[in-house]
C-alpha atoms as a PDB file:
ATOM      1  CA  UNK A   1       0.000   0.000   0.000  1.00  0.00           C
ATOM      2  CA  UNK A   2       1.143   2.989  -1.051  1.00  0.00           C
ATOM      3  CA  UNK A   3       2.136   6.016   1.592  1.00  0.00           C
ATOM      4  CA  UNK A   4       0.511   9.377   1.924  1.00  0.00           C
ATOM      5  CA  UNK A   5       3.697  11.107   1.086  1.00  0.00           C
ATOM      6  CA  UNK A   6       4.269   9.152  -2.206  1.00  0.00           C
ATOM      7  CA  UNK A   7       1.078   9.965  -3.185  1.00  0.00           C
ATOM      8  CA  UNK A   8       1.464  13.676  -2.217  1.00  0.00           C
ATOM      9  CA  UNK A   9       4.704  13.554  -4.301  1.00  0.00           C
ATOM     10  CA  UNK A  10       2.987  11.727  -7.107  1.00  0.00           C
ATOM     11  CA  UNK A  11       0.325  14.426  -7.966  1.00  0.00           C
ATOM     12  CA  UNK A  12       3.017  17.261  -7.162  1.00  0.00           C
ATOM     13  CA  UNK A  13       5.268  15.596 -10.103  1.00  0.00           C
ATOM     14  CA  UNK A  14       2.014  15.144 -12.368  1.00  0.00           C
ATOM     15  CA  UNK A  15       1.275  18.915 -11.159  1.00  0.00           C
ATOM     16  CA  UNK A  16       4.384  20.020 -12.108  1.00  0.00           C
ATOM     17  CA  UNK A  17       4.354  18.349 -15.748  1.00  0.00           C
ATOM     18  CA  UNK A  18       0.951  19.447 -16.350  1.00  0.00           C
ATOM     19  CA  UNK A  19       2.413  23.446 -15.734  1.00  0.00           C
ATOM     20  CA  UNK A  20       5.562  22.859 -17.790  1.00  0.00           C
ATOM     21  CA  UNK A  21       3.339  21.368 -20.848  1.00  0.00           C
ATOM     22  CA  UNK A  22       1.221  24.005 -20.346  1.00  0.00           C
ATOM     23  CA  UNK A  23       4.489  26.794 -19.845  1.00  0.00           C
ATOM     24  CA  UNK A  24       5.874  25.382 -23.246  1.00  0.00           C
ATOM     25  CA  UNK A  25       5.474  26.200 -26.760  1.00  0.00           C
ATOM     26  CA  UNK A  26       7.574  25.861 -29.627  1.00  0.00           C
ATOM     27  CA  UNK A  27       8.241  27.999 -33.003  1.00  0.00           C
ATOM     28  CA  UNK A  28       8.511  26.126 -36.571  1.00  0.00           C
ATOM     29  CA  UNK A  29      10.429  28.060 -39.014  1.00  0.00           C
ATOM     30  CA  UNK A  30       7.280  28.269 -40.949  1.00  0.00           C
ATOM     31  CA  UNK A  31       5.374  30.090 -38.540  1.00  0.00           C
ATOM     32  CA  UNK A  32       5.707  33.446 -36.568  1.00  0.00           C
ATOM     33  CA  UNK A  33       4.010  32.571 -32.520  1.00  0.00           C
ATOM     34  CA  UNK A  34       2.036  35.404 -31.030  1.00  0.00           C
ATOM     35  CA  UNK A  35       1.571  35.559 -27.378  1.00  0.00           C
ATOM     36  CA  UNK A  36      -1.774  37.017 -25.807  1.00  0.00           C
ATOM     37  CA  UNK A  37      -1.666  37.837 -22.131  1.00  0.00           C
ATOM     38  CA  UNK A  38      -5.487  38.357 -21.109  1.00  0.00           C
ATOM     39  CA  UNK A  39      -6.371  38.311 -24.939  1.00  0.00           C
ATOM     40  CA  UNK A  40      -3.696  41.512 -25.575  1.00  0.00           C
ATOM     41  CA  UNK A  41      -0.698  40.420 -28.073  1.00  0.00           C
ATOM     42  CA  UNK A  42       2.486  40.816 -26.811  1.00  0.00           C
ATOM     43  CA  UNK A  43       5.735  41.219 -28.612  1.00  0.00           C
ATOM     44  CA  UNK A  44       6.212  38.236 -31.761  1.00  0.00           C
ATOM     45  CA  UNK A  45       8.236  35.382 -31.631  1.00  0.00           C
ATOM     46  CA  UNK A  46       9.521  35.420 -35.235  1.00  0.00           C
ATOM     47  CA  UNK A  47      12.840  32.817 -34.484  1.00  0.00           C
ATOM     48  CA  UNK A  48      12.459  28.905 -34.392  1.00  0.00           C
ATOM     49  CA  UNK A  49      12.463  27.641 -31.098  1.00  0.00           C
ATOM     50  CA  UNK A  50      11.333  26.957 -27.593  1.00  0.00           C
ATOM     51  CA  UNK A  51       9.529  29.730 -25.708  1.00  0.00           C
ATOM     52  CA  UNK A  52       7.912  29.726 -22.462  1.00  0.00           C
ATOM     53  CA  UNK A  53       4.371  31.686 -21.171  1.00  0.00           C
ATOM     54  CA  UNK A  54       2.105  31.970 -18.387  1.00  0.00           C
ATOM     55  CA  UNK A  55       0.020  28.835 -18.041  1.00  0.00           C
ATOM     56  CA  UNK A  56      -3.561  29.913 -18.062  1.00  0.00           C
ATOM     57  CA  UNK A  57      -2.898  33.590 -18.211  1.00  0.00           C
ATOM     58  CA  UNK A  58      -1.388  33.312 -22.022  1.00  0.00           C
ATOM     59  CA  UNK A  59      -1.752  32.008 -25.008  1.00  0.00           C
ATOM     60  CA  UNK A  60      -0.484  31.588 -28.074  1.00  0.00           C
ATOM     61  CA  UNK A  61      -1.705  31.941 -31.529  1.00  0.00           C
ATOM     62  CA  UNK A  62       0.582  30.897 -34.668  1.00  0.00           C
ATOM     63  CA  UNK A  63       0.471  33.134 -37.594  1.00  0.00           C
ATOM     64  CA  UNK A  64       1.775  31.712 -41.400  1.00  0.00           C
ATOM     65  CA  UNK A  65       5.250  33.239 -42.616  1.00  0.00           C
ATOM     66  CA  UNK A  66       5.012  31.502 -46.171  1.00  0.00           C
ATOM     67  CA  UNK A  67       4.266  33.142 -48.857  1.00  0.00           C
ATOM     68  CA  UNK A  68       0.014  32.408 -49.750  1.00  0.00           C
ATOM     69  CA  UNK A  69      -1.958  32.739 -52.501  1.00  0.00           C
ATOM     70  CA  UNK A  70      -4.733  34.981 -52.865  1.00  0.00           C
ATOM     71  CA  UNK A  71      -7.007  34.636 -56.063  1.00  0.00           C
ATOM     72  CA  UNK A  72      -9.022  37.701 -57.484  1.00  0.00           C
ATOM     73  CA  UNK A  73     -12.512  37.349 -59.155  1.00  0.00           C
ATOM     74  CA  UNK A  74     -12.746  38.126 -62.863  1.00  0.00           C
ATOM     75  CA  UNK A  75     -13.778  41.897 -63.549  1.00  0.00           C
ATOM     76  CA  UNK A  76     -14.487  43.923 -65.774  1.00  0.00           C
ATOM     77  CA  UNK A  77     -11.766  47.187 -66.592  1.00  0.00           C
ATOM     78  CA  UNK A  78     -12.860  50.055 -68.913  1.00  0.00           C
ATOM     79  CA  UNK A  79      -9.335  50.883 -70.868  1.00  0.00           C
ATOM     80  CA  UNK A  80      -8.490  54.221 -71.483  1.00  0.00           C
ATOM     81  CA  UNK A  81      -9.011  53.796 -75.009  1.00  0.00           C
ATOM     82  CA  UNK A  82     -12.838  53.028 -73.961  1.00  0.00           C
ATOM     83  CA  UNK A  83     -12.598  49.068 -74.301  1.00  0.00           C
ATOM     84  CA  UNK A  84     -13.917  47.072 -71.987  1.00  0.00           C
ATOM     85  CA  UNK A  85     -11.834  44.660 -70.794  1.00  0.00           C
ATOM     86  CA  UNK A  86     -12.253  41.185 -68.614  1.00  0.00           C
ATOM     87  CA  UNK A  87      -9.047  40.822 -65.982  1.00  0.00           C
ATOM     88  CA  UNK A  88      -8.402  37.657 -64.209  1.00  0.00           C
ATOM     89  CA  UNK A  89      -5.720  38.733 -61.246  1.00  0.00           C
ATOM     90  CA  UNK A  90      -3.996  37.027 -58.961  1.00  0.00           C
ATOM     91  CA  UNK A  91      -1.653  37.786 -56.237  1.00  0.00           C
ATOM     92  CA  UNK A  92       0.991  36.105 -53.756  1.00  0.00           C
ATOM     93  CA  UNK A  93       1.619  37.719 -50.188  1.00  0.00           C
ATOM     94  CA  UNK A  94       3.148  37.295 -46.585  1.00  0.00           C
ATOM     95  CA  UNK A  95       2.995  38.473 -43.325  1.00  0.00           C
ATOM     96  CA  UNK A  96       5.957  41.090 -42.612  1.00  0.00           C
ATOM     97  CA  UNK A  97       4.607  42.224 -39.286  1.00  0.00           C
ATOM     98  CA  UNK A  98       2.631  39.319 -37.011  1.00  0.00           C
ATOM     99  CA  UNK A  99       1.820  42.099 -34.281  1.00  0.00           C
ATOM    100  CA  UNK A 100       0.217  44.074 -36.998  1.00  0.00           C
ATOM    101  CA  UNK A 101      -1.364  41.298 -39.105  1.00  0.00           C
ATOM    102  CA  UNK A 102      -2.956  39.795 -35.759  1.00  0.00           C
ATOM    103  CA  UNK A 103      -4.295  43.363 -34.737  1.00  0.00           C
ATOM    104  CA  UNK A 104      -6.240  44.171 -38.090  1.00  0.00           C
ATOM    105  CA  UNK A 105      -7.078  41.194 -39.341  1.00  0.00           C
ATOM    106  CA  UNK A 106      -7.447  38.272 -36.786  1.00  0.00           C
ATOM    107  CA  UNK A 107      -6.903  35.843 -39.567  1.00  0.00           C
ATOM    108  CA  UNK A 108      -5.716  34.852 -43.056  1.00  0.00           C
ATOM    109  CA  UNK A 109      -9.542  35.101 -44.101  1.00  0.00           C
ATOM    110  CA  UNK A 110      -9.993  38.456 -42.800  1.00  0.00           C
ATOM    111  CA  UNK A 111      -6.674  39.312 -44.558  1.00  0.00           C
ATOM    112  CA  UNK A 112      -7.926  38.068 -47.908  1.00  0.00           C
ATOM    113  CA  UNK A 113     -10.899  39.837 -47.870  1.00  0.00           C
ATOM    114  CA  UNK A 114      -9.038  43.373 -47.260  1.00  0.00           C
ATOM    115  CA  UNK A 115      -6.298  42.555 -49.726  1.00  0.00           C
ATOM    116  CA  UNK A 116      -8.943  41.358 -52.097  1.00  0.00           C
ATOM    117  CA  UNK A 117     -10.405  44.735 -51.904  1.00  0.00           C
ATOM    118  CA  UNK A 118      -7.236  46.631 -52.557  1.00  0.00           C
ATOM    119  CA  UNK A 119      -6.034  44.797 -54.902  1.00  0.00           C
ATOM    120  CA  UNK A 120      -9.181  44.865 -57.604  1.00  0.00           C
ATOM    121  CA  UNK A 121      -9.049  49.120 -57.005  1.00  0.00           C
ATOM    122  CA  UNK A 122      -5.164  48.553 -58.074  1.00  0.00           C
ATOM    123  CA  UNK A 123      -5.622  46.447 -61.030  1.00  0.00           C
ATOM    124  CA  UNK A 124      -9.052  48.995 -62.100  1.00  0.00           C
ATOM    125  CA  UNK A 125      -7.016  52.363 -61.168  1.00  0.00           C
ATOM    126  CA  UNK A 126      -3.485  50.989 -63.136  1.00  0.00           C
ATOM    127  CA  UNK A 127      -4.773  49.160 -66.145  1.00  0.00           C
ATOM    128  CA  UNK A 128      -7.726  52.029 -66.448  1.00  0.00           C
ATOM    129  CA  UNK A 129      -5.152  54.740 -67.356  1.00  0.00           C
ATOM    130  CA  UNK A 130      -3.418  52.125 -69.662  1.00  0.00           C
ATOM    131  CA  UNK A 131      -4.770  51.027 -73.137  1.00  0.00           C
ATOM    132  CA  UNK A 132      -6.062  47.851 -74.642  1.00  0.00           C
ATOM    133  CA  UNK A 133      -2.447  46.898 -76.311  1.00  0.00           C
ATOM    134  CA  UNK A 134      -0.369  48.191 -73.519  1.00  0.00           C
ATOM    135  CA  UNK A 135      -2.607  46.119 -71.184  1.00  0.00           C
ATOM    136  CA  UNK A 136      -2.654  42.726 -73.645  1.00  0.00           C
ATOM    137  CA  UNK A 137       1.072  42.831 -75.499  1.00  0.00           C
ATOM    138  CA  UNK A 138       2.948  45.675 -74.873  1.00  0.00           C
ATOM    139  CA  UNK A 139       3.337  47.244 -71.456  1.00  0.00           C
ATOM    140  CA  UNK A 140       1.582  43.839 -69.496  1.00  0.00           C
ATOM    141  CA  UNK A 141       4.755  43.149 -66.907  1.00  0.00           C
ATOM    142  CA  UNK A 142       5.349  46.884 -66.084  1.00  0.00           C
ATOM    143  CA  UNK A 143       1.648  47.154 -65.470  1.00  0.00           C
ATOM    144  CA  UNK A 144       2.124  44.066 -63.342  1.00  0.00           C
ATOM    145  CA  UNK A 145       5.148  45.492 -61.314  1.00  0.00           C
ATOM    146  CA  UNK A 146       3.142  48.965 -61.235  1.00  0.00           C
ATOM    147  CA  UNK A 147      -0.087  46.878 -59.686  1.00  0.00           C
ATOM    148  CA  UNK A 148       2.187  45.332 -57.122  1.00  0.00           C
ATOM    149  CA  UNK A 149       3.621  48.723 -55.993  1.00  0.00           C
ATOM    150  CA  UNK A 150       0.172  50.011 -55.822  1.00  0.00           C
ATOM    151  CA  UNK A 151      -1.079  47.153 -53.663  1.00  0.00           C
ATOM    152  CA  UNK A 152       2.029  47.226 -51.294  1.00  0.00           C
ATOM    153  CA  UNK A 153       1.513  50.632 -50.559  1.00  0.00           C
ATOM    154  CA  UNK A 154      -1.739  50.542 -49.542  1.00  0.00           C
ATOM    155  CA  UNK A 155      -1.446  46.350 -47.800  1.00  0.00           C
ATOM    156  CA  UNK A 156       1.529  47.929 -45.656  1.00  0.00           C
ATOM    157  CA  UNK A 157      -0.694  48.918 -42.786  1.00  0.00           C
ATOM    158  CA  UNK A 158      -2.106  45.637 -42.544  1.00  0.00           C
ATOM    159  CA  UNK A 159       1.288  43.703 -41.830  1.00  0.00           C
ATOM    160  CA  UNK A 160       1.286  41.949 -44.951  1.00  0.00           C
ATOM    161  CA  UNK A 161       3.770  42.383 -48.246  1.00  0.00           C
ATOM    162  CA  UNK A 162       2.946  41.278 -51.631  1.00  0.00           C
ATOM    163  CA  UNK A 163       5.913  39.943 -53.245  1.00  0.00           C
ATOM    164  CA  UNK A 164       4.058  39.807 -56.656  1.00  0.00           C
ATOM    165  CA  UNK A 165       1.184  40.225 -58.948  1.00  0.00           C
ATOM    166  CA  UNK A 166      -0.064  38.567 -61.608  1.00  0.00           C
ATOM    167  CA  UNK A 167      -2.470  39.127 -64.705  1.00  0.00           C
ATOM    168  CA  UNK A 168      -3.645  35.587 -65.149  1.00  0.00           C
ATOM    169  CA  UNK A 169      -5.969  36.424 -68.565  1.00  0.00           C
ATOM    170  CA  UNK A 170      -6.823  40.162 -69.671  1.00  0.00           C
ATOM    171  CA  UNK A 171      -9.833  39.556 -72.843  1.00  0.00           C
ATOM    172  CA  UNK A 172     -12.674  41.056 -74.266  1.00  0.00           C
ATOM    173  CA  UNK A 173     -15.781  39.982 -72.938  1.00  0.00           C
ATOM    174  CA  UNK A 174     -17.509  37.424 -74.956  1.00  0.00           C
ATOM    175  CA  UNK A 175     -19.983  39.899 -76.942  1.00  0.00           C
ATOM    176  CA  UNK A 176     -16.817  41.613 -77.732  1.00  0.00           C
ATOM    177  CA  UNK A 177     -14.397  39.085 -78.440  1.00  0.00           C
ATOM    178  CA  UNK A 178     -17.017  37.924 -81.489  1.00  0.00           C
ATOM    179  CA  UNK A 179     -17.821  41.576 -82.511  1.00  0.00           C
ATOM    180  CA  UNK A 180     -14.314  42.016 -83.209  1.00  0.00           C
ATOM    181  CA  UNK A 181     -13.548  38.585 -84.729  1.00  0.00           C
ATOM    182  CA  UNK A 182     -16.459  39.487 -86.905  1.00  0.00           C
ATOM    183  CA  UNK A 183     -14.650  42.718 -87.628  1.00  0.00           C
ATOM    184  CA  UNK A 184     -11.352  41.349 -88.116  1.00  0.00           C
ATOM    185  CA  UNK A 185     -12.241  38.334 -90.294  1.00  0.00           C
ATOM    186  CA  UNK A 186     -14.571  41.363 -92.685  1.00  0.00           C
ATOM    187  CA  UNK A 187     -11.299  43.124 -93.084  1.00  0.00           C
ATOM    188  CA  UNK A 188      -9.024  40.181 -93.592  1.00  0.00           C
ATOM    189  CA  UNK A 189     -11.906  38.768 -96.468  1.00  0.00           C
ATOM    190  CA  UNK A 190     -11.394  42.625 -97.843  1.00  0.00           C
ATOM    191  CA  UNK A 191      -7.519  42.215 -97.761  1.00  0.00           C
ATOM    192  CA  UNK A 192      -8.154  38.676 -99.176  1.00  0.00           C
ATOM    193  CA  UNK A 193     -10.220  40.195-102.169  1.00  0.00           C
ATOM    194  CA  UNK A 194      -8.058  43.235-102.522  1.00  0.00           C
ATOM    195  CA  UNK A 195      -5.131  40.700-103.313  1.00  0.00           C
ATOM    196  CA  UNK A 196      -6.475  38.284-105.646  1.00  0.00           C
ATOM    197  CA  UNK A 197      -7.798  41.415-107.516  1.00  0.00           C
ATOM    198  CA  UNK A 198      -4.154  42.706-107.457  1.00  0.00           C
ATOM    199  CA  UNK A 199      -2.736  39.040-108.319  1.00  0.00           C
ATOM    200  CA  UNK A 200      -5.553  38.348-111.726  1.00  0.00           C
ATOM    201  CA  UNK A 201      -4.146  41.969-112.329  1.00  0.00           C
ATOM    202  CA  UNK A 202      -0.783  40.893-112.292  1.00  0.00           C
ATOM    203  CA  UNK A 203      -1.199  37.866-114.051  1.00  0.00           C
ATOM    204  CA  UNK A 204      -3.031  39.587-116.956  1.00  0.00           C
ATOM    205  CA  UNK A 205       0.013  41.705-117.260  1.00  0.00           C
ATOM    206  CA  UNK A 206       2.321  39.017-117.611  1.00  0.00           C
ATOM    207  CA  UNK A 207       0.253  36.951-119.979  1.00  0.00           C
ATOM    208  CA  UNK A 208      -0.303  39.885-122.015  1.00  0.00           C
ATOM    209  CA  UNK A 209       3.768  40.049-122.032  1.00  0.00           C
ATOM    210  CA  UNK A 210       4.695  36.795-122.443  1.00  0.00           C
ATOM    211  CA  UNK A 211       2.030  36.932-125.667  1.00  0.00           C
ATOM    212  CA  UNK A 212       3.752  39.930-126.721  1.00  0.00           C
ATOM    213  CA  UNK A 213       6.642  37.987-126.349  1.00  0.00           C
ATOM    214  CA  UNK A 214       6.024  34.719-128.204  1.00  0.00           C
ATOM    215  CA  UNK A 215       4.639  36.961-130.812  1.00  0.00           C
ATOM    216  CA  UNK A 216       7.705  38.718-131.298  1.00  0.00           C
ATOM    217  CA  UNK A 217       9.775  35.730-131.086  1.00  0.00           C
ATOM    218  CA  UNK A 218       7.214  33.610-133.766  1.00  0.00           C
ATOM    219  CA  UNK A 219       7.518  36.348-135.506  1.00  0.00           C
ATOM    220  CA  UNK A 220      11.139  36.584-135.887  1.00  0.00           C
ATOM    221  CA  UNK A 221      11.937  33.121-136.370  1.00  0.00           C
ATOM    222  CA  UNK A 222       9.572  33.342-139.581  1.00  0.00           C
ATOM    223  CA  UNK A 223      11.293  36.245-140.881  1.00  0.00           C
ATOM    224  CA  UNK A 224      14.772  34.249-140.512  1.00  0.00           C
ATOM    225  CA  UNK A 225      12.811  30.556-141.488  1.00  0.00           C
ATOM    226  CA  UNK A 226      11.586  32.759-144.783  1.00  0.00           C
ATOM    227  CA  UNK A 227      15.609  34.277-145.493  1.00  0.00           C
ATOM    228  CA  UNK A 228      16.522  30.779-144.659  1.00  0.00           C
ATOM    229  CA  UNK A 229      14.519  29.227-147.223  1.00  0.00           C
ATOM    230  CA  UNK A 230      14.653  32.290-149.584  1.00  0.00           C
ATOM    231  CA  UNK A 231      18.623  31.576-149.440  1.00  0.00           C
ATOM    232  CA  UNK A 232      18.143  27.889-150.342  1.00  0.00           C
ATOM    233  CA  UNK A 233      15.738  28.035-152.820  1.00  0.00           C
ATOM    234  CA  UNK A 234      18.701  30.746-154.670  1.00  0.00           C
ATOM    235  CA  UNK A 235      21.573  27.834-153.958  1.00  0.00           C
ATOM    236  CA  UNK A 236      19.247  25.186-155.297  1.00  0.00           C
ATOM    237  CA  UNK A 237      18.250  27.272-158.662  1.00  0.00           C
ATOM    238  CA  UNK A 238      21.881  28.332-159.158  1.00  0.00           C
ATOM    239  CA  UNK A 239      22.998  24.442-158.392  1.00  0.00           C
ATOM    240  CA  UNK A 240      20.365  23.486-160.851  1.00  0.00           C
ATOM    241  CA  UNK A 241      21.513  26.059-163.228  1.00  0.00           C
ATOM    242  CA  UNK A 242      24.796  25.213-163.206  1.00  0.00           C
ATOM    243  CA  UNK A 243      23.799  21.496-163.516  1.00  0.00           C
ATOM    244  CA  UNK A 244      22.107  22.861-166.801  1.00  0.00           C
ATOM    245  CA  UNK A 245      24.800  24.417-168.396  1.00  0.00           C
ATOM    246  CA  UNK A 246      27.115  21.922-167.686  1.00  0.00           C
ATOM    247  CA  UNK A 247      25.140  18.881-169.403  1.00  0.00           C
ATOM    248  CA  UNK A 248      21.798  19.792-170.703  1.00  0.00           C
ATOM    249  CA  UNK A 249      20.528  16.640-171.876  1.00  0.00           C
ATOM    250  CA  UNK A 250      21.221  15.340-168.839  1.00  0.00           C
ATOM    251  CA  UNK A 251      19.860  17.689-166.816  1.00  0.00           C
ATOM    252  CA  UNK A 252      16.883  17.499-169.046  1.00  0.00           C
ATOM    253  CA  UNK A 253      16.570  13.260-168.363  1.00  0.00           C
ATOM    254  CA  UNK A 254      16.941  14.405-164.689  1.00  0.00           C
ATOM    255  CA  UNK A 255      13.699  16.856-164.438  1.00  0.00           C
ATOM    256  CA  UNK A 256      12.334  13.959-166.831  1.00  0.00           C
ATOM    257  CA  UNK A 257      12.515  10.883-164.528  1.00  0.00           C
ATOM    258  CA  UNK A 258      11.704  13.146-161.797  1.00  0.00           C
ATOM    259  CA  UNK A 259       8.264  13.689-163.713  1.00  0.00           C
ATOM    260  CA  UNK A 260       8.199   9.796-164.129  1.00  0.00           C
ATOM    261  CA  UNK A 261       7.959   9.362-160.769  1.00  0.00           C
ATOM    262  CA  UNK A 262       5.628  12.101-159.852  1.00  0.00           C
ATOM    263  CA  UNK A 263       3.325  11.089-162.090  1.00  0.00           C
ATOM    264  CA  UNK A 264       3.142   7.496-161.836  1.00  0.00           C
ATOM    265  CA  UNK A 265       2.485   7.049-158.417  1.00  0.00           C
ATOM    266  CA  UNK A 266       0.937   4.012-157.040  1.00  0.00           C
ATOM    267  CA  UNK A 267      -2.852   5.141-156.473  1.00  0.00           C
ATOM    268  CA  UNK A 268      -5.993   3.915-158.284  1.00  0.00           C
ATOM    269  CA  UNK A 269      -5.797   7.082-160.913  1.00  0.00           C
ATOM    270  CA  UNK A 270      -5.561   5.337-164.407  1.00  0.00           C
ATOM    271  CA  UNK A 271      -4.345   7.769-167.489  1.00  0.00           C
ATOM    272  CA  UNK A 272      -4.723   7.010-170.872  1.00  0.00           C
ATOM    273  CA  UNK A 273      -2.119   8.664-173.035  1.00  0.00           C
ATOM    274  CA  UNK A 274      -0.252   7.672-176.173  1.00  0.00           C
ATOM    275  CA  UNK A 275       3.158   6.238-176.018  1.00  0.00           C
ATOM    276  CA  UNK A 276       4.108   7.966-179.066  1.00  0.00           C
ATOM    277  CA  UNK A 277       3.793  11.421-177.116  1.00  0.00           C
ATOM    278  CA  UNK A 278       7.180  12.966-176.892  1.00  0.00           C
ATOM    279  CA  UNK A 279       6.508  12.910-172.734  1.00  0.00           C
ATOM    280  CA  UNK A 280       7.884   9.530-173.309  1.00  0.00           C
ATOM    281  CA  UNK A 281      10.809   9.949-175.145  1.00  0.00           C
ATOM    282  CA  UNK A 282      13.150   8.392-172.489  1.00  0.00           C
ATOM    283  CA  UNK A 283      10.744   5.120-171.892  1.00  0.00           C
ATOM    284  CA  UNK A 284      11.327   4.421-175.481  1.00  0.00           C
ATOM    285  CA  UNK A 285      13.823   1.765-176.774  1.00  0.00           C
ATOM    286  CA  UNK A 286      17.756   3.809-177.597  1.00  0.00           C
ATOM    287  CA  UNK A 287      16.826   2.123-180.953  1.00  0.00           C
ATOM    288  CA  UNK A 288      13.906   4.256-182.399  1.00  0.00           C
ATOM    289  CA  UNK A 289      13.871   7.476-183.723  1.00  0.00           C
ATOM    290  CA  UNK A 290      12.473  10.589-181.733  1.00  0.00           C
ATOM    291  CA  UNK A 291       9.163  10.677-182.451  1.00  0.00           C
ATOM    292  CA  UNK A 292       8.650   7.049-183.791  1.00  0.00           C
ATOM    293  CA  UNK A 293       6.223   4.812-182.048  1.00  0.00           C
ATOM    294  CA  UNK A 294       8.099   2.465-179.606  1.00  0.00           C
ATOM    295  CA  UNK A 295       7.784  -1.554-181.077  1.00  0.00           C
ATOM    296  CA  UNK A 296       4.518  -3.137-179.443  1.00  0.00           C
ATOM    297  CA  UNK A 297       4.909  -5.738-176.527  1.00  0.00           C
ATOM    298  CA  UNK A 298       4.517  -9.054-177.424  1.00  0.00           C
ATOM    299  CA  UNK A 299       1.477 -10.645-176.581  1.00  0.00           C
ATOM    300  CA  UNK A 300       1.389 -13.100-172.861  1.00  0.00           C
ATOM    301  CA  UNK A 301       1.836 -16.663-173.195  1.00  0.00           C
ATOM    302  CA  UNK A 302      -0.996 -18.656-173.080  1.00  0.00           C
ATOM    303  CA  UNK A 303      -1.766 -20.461-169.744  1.00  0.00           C
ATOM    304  CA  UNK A 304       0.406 -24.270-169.266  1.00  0.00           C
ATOM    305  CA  UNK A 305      -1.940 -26.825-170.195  1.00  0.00           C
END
């Protein structure tokens, strides 16, 4: 059985571990600690580490030192250009001051909803001085940093610093958007048509020059295909002259056999003519006189019996 003074000591060791749980808190590097003495905060603990507090008379509430997300809604911005314009924001923030945070906004929720705030009069004052291509292409990051410096300077009182700012989508809204597709696909059909009319242009030209061309070029090769031929025809009659006055006779049998030839061509024409016509003279046996009729053909044999 145990003794009254082990017992005594017992519940005075329990005692004292229940005081020194209860004294003890520690610090993770990823959050700041915040004591409250009767519900006031007292100065942060911002270092990893153990810390000690009153038992009952503090607590402790951890605040987030990573950097958190904070999503916009979509809204609409009027350019200053007079287009309307549909911006999907975003930001990225962390508490710089705990004491602060803690005494303005209790929580991450209540610190969304004030940075939320700020941050859609940011993105409507910057990007509503800006216009529609500075906003989409040209100017987008410096309107971005510009947003961020706007936001920090306002989110400073509140503990918190935004380390950046984003511009997830900036469009037209959807009635827009399509009136100016419709727009832009009228003046790309007129730029279309504008084209082919200046292409059927061009191409008329340059068939109309390559005609002018093969004309010309037809037209010289008959001139020099006629001088050509005009040349031969004077070498053949001066070869045939020649030829003449060299040997007449022969040059007579030539133009004669020539004729032969000509004339007797194997068709179905049949001619009837005399062979004592003087056409003939060269047919005729070297035997008979100019002029005389050529000796008659002797008649066919008769068929073997």
């Amino acid at each position: 059985m145990r003794s009254p003074l082990g017992t005594i000591a017992l519940i005075a060791t329990g005692a004292i571990l229940v005081l020194v749980y209860l004294s003890a808190y520690t610090v993770t590097p990823r959050d700041y600690a915040l004591p409250l003495r009767f519900g006031e905060p007292q100065p942060a603990k911002t270092q990893p580490g153990l810390y000690w507090k009153w038992p009952f008379i503090e607590n402790v509430e951890y605040i987030n030192k990573q950097v958190l997300d904070l999503d916009s809604l979509p809204q609409e911005v009027i350019a200053s250009d007079q287009k309307r314009l549909k911006v999907d924001a975003f930001a990225r923030y962390r508490v710089s001051d705990p004491l602060r945070f803690f005494q303005t906004s209790r929580s991450e929720k209540g610190a969304e909803l004030q940075l939320s705030s700020i941050l859609s009069s940011a993105v409507r004052r910057v990007l509503g001085q800006s216009t529609f291509a500075a906003v989409v292409r040209d100017q987008r990051t410096a309107l971005m940093e510009k947003i961020r410096a706007e936001v920090n300077r306002e989110a400073g009182g509140l503990g918190i610093e935004v380390v950046d700012v984003r511009i997830r989508g900036a469009d037209l809204p959807q009635a827009n958007s399509e009136a100016v597709y419709k727009r832009m696909q009228s003046q790309r059909q007129t730029e279309a048509q504008q084209i082919r009319s200046q292409g059927t242009q061009q191409a008329q030209i340059i068939r109309s020059d390559a005609d002018r061309q093969v004309a010309k070029i037809l037209g010289e090769a008959r001139g020099k295909a006629a001088e050509t031929t005009g040349q031969a025809d004077s070498a053949r009659i001066k070869i045939l002259a020649d030829a003449y006055n060299k040997d007449p006779e022969f040059f007579q049998f030539y133009l004669s056999m020539r004729n032969y030839v000509d004339a007797m061509k194997p068709d179905n024409t049949q001619v009837f003519i005399s062979p004592d016509w003087d056409y003939f003279r060269y047919l005729r046996s070297p035997a008979a006189p100019t002029g005389a009729p050529a000796p008659a053909a002797s008649p066919p044999a008769p068929p073997a019996q």
